[in-house]
PDB file of N, CA and C in Angstrom:
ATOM      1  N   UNK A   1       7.581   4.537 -31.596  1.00  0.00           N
ATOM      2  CA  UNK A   1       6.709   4.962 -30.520  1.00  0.00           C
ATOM      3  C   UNK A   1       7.526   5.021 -29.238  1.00  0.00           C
ATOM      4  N   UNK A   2       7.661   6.276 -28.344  1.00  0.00           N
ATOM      5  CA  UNK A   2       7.840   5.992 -27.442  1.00  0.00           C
ATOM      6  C   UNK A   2       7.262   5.580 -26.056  1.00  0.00           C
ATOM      7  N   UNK A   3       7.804   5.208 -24.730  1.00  0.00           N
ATOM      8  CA  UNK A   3       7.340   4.593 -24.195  1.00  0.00           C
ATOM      9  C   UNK A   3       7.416   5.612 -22.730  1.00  0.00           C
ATOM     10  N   UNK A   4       6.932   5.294 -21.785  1.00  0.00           N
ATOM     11  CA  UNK A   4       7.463   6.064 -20.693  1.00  0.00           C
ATOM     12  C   UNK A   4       7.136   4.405 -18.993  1.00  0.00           C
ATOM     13  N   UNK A   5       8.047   4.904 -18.049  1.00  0.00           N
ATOM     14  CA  UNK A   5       7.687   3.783 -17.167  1.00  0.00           C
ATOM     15  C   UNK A   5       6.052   3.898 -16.651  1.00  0.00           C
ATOM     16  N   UNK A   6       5.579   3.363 -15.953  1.00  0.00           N
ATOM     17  CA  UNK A   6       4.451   3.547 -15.171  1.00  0.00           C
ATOM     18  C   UNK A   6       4.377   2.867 -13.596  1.00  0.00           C
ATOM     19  N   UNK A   7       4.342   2.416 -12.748  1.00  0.00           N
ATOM     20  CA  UNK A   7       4.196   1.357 -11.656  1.00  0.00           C
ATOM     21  C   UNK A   7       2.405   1.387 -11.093  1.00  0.00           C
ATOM     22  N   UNK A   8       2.131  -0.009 -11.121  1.00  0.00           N
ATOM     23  CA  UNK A   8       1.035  -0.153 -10.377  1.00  0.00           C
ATOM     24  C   UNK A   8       1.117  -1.052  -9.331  1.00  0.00           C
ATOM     25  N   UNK A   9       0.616  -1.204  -7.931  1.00  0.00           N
ATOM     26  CA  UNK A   9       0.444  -1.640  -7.347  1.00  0.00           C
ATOM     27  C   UNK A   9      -0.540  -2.911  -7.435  1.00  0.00           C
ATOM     28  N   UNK A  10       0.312  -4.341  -7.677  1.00  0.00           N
ATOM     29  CA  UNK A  10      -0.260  -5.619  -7.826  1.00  0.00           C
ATOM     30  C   UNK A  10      -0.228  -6.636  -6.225  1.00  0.00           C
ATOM     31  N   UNK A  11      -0.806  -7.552  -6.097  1.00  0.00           N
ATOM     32  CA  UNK A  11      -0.326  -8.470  -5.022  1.00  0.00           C
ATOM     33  C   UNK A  11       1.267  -8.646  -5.257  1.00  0.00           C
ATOM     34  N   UNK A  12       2.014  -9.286  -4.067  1.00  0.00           N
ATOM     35  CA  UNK A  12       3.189  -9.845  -4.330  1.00  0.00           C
ATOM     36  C   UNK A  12       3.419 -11.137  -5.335  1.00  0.00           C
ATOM     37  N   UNK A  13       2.629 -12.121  -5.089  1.00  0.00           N
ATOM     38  CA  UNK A  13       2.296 -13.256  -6.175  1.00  0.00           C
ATOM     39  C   UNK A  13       2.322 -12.730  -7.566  1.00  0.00           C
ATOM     40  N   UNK A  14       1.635 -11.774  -8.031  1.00  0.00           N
ATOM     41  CA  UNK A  14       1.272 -11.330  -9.587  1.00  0.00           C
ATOM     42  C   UNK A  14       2.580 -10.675  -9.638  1.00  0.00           C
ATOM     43  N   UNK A  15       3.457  -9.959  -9.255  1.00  0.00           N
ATOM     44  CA  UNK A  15       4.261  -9.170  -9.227  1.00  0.00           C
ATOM     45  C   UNK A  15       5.400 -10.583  -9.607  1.00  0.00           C
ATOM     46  N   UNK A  16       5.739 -10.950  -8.434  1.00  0.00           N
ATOM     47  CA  UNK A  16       6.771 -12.305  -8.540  1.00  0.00           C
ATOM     48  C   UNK A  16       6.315 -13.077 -10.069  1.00  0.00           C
ATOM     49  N   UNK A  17       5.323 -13.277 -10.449  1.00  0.00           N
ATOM     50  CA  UNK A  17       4.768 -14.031 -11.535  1.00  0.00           C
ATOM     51  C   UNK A  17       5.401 -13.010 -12.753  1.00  0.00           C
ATOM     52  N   UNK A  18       4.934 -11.922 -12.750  1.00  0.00           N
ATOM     53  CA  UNK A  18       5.208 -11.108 -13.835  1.00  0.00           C
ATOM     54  C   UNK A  18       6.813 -10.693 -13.478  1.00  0.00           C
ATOM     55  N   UNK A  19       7.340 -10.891 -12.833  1.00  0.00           N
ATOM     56  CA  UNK A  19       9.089 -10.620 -12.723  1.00  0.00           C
ATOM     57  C   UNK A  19       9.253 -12.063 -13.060  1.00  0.00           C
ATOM     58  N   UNK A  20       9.427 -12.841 -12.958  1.00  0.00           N
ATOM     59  CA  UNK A  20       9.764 -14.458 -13.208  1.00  0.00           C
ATOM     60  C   UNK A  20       9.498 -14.734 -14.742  1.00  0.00           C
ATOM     61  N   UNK A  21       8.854 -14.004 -15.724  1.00  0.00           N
ATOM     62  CA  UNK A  21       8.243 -14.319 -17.038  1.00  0.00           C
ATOM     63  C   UNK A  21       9.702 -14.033 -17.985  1.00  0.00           C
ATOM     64  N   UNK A  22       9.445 -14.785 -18.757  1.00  0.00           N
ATOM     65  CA  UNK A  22      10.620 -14.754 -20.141  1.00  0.00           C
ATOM     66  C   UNK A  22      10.248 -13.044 -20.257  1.00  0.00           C
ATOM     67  N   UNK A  23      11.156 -12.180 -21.071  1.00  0.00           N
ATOM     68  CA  UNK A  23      10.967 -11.024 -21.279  1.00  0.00           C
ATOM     69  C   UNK A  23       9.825 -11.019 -22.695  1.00  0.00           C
ATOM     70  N   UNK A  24       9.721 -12.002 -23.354  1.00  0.00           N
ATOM     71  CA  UNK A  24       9.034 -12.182 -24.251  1.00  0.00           C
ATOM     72  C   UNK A  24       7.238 -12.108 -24.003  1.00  0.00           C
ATOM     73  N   UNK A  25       7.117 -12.706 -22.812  1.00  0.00           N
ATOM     74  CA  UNK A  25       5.979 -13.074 -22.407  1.00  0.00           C
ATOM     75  C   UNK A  25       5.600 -11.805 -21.343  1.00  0.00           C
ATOM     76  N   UNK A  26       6.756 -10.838 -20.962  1.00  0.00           N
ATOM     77  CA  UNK A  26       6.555  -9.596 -20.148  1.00  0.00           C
ATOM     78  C   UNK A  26       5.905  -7.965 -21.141  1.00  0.00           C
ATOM     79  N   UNK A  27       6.626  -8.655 -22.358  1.00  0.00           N
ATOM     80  CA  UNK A  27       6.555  -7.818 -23.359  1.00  0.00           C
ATOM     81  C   UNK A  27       4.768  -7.749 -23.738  1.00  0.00           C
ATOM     82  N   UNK A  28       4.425  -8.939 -24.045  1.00  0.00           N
ATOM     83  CA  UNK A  28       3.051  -9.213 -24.205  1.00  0.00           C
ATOM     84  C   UNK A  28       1.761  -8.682 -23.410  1.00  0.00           C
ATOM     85  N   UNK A  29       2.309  -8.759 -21.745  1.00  0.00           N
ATOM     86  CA  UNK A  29       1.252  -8.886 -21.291  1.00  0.00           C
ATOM     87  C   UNK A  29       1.541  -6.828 -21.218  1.00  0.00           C
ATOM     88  N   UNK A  30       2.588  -5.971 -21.199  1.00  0.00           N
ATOM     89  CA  UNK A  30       2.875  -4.917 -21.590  1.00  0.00           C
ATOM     90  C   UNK A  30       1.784  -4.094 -22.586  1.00  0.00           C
ATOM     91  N   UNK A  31       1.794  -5.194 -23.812  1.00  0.00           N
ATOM     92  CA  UNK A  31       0.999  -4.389 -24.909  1.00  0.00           C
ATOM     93  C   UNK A  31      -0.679  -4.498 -24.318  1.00  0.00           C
ATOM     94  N   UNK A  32      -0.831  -5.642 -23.514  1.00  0.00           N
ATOM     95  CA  UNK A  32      -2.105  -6.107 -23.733  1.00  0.00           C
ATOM     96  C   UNK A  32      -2.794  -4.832 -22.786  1.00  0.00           C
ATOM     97  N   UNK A  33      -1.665  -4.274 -20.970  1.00  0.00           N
ATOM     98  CA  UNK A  33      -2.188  -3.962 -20.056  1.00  0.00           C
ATOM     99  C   UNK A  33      -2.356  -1.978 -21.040  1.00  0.00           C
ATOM    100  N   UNK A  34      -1.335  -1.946 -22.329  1.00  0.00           N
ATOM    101  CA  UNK A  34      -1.340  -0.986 -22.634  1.00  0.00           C
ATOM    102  C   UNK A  34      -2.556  -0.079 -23.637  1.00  0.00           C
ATOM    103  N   UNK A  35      -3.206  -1.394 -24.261  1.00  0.00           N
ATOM    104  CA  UNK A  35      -4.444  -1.314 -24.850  1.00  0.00           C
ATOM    105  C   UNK A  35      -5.360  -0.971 -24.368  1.00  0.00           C
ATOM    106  N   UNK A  36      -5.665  -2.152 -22.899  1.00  0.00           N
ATOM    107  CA  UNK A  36      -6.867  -1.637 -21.986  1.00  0.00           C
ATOM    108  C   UNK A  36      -6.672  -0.523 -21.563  1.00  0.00           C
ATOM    109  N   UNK A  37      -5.799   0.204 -21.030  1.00  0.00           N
ATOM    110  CA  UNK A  37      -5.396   1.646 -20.507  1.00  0.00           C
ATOM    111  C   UNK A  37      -5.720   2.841 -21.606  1.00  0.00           C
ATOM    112  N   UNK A  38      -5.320   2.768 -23.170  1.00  0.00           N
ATOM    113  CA  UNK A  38      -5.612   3.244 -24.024  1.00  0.00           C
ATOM    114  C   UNK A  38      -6.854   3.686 -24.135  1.00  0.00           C
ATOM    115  N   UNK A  39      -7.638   2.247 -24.424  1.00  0.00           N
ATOM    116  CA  UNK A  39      -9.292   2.166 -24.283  1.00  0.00           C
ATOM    117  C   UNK A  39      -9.668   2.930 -23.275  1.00  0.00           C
ATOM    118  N   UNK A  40      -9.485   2.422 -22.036  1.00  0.00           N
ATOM    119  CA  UNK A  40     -10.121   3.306 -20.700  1.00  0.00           C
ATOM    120  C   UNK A  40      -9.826   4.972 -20.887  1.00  0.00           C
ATOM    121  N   UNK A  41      -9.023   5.253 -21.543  1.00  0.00           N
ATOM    122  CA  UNK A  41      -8.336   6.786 -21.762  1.00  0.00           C
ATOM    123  C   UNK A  41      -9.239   7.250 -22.368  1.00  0.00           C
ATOM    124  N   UNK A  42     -10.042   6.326 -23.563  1.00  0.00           N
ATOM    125  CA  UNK A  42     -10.594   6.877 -24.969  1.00  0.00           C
ATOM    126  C   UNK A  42     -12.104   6.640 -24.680  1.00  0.00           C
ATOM    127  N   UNK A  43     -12.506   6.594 -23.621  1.00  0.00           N
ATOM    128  CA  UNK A  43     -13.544   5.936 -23.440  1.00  0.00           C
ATOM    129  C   UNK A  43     -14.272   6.482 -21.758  1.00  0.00           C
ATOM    130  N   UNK A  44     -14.056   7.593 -21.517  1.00  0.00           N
ATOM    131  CA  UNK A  44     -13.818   7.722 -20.349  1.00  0.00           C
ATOM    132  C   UNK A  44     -15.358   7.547 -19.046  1.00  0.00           C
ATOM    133  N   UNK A  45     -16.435   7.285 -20.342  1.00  0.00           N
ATOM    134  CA  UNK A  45     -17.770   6.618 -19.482  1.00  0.00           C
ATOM    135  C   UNK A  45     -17.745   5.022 -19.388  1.00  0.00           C
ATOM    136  N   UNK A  46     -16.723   4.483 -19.521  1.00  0.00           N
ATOM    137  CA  UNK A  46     -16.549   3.163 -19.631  1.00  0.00           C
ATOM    138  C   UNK A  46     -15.795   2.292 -18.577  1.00  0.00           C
ATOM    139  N   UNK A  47     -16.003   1.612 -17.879  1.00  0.00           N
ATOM    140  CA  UNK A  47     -15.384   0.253 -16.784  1.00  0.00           C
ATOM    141  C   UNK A  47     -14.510  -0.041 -17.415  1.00  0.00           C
ATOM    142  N   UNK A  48     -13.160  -0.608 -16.856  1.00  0.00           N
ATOM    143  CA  UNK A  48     -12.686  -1.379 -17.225  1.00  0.00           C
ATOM    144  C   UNK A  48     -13.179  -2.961 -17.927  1.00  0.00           C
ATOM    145  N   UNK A  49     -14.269  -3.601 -17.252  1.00  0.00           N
ATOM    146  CA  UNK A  49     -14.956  -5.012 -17.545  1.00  0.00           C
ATOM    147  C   UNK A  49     -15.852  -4.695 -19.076  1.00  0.00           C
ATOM    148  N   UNK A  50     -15.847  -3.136 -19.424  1.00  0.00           N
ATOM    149  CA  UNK A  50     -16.468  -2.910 -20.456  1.00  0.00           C
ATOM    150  C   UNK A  50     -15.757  -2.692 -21.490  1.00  0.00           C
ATOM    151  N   UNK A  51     -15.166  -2.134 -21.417  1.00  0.00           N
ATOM    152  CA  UNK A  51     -13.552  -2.114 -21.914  1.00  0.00           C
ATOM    153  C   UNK A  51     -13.025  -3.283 -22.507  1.00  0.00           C
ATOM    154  N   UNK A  52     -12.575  -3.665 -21.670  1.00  0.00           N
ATOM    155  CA  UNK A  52     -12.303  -4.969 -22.184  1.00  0.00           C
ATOM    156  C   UNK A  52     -13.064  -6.091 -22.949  1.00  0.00           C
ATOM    157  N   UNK A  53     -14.277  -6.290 -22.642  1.00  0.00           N
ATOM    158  CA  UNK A  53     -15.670  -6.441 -23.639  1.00  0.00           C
ATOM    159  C   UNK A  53     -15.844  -6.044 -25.192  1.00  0.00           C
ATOM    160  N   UNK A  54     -15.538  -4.556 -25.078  1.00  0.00           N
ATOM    161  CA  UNK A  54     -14.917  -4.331 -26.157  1.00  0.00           C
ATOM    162  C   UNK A  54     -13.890  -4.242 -27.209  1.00  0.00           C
ATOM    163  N   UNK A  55     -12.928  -4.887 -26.707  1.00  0.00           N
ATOM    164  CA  UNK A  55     -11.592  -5.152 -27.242  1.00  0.00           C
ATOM    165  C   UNK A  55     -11.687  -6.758 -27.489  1.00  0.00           C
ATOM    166  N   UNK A  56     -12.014  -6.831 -26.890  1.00  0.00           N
ATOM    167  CA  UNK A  56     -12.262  -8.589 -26.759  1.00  0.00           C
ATOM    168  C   UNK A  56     -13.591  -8.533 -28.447  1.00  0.00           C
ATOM    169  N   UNK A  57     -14.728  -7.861 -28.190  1.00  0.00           N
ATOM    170  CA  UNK A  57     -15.350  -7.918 -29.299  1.00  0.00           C
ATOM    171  C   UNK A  57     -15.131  -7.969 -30.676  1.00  0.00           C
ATOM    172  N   UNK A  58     -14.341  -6.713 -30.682  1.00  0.00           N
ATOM    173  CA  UNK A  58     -13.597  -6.532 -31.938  1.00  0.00           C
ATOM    174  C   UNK A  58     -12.408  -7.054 -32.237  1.00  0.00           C
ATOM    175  N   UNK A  59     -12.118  -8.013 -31.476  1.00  0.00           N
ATOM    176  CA  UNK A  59     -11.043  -8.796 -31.451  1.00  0.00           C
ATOM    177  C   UNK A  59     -11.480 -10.158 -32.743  1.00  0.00           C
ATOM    178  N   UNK A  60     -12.706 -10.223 -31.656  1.00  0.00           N
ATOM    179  CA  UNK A  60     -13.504 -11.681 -32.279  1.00  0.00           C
ATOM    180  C   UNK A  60     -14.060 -11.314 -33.862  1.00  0.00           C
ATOM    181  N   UNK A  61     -14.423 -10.032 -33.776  1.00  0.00           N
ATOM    182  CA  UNK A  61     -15.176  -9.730 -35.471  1.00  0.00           C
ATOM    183  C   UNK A  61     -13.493  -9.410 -36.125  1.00  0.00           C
ATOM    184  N   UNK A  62     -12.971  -9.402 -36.087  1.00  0.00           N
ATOM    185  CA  UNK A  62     -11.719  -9.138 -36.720  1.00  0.00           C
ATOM    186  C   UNK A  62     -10.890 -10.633 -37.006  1.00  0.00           C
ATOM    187  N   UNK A  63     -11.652 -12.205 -36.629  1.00  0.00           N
ATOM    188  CA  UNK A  63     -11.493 -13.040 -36.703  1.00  0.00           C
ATOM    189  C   UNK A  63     -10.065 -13.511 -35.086  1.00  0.00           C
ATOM    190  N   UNK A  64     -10.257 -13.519 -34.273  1.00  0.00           N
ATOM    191  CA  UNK A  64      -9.067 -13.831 -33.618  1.00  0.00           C
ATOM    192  C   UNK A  64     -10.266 -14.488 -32.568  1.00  0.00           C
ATOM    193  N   UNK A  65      -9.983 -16.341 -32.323  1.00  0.00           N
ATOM    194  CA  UNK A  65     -10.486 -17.405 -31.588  1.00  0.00           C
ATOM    195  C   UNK A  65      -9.938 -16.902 -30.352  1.00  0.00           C
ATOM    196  N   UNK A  66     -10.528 -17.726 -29.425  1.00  0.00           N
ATOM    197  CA  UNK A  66      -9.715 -17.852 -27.890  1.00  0.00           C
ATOM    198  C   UNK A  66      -8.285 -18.982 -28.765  1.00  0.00           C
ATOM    199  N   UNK A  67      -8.409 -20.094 -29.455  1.00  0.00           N
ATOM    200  CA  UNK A  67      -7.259 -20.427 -29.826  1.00  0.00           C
ATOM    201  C   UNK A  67      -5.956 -19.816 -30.780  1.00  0.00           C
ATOM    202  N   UNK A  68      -6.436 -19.045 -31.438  1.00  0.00           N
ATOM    203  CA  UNK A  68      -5.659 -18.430 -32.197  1.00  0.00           C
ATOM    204  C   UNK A  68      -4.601 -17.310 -31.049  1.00  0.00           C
ATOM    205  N   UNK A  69      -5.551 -16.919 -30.024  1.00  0.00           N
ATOM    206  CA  UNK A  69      -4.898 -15.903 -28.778  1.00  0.00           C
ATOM    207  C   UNK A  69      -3.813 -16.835 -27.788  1.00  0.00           C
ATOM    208  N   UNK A  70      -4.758 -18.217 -28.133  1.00  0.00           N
ATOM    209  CA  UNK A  70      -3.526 -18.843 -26.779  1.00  0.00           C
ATOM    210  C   UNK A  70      -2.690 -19.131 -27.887  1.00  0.00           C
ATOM    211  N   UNK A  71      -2.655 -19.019 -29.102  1.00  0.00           N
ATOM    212  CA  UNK A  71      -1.140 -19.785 -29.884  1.00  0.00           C
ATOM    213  C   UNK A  71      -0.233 -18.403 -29.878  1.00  0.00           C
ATOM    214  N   UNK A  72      -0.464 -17.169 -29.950  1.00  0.00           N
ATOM    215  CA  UNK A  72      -0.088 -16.038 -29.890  1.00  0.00           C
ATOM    216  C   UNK A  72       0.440 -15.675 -28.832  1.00  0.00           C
ATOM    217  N   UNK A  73      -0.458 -15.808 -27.364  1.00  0.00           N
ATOM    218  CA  UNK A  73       0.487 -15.909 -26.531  1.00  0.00           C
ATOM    219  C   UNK A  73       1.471 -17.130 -25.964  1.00  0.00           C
ATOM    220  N   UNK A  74       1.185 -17.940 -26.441  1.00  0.00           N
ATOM    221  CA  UNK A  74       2.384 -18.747 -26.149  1.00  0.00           C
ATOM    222  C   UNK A  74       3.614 -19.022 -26.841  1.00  0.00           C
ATOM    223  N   UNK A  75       3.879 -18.195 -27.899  1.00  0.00           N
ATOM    224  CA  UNK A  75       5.002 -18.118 -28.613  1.00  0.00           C
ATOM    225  C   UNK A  75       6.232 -17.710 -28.367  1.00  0.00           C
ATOM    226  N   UNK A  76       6.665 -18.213 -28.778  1.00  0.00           N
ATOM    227  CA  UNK A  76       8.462 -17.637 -27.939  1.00  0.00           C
ATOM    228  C   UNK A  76       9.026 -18.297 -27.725  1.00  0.00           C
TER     229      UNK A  76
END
């Protein structure tokens, strides 16, 4: 798959936070911001907060806990 850059405009804090991250943990939050964007693409009567509602839903019927997500993201 290829990839292309993008830039969004974050606070300086989130920015410094997300430059300061292991590349492992940059990589992650990458796929996660790339899903919701996907969704919002595919979905185009839809919020972001709905969006995500729904990913989050089918997250949960697909069996994945809030713990199973924090062991996932904290790996590395």
């Amino acid at each position: 798959m290829s990839t292309e850059l993008s830039s969004i405009q974050v606070e300086p804090d989130i920015a410094d936070a997300y430059n300061s991250a292991p590349q492992e943990d940059q990589k992650k939050i990458q796929l996660l911001m790339g899903l919701w964007l996907r969704e919002l693409s595919t979905q185009p009567n839809m919020n972001l907060s709905e969006v995500m509602d729904m990913i989050s839903d089918r997250a949960q019927a697909r069996g994945l806990t809030p713990e199973i997500l924090e062991s996932i993201l904290n790996e590395g």
